[in-house]
Protein backbone atom coordinates (compact mmCIF):
# COMPACT_ATOMS: atom_id res chain seq x y z
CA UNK A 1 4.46 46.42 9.37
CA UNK A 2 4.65 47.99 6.12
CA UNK A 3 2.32 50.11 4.53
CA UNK A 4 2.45 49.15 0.48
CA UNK A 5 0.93 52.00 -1.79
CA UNK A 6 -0.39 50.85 -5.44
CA UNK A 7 2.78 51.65 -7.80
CA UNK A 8 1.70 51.25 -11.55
CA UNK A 9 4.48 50.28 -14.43
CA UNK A 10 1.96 50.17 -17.21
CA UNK A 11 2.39 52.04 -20.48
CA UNK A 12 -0.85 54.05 -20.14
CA UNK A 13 -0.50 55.02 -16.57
CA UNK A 14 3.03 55.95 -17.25
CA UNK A 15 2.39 58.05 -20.71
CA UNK A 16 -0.48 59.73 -18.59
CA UNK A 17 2.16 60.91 -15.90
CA UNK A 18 4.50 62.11 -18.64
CA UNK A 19 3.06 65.15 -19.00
CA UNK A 20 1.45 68.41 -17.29
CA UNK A 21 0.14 71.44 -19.16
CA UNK A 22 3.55 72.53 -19.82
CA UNK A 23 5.80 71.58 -23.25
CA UNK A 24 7.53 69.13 -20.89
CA UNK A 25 7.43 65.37 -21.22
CA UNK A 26 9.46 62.74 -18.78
CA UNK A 27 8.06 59.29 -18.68
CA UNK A 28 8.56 58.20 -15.71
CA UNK A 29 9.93 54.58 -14.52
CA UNK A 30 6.57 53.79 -12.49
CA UNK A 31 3.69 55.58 -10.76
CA UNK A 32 3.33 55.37 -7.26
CA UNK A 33 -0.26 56.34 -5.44
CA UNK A 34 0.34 56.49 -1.91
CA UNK A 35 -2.62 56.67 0.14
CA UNK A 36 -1.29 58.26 3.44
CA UNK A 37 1.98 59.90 4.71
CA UNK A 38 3.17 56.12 5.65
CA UNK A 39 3.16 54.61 2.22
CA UNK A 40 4.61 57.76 0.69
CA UNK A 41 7.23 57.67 3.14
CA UNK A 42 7.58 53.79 2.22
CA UNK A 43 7.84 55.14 -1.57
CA UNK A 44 10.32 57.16 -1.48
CA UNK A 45 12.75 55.07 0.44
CA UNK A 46 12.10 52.34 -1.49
CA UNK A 47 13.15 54.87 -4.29
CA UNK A 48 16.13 55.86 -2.63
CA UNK A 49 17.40 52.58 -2.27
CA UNK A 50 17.03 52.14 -5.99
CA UNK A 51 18.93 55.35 -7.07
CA UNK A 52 15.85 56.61 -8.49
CA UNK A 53 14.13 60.03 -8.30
CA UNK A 54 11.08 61.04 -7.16
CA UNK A 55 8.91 63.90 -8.57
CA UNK A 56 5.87 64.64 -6.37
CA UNK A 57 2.86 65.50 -8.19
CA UNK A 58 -0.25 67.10 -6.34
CA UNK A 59 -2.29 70.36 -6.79
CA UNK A 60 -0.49 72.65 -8.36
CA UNK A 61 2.80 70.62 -8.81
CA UNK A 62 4.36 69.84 -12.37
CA UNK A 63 7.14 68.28 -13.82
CA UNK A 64 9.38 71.17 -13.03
CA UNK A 65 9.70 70.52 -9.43
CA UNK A 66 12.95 69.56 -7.80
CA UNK A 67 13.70 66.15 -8.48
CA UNK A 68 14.43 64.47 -4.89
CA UNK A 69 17.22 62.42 -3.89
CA UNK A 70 18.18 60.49 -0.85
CA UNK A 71 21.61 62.21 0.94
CA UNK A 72 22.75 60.99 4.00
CA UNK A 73 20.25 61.74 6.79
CA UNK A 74 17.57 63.91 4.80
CA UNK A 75 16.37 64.59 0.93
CA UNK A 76 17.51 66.88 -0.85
CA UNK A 77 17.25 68.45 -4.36
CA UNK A 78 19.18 66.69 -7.36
């Protein structure tokens, strides 16, 4: 059975997620809050099946992390 984590498409929740306390700004598509290692796996396939990227955001993460695509058997950096 699947494990479905809350994904927001909102305008708030997505200009909130825009930014960090850097000059950068990247709205994103959607925000995804996965409760457990299940329904973040669950997110980013379901990402990877779209063609879109995921940027993980956590203590101490920004939006200047690697941006994470799906490539054959494993993720890797875009």
């Amino acid at each position: 059975m699947r494990q479905i984590a809350m994904v927001a498409f909102d305008n708030l929740t997505r200009q909130l997620y825009a930014t960090d306390a850097s000059i950068y700004q990247i709205e994103p598509l959607a925000v995804a809050f996965p409760r457990n290692a299940h329904q973040a796996g669950n997110v980013i396939r379901a990402a990877a099946e779209a063609g879109v990227s995921v940027i993980p955001r956590g203590a101490g993460t920004g939006l200047r992390v690697a941006r994470w695509r799906w490539a054959g058997n494993r993720f890797r950096a875009a």
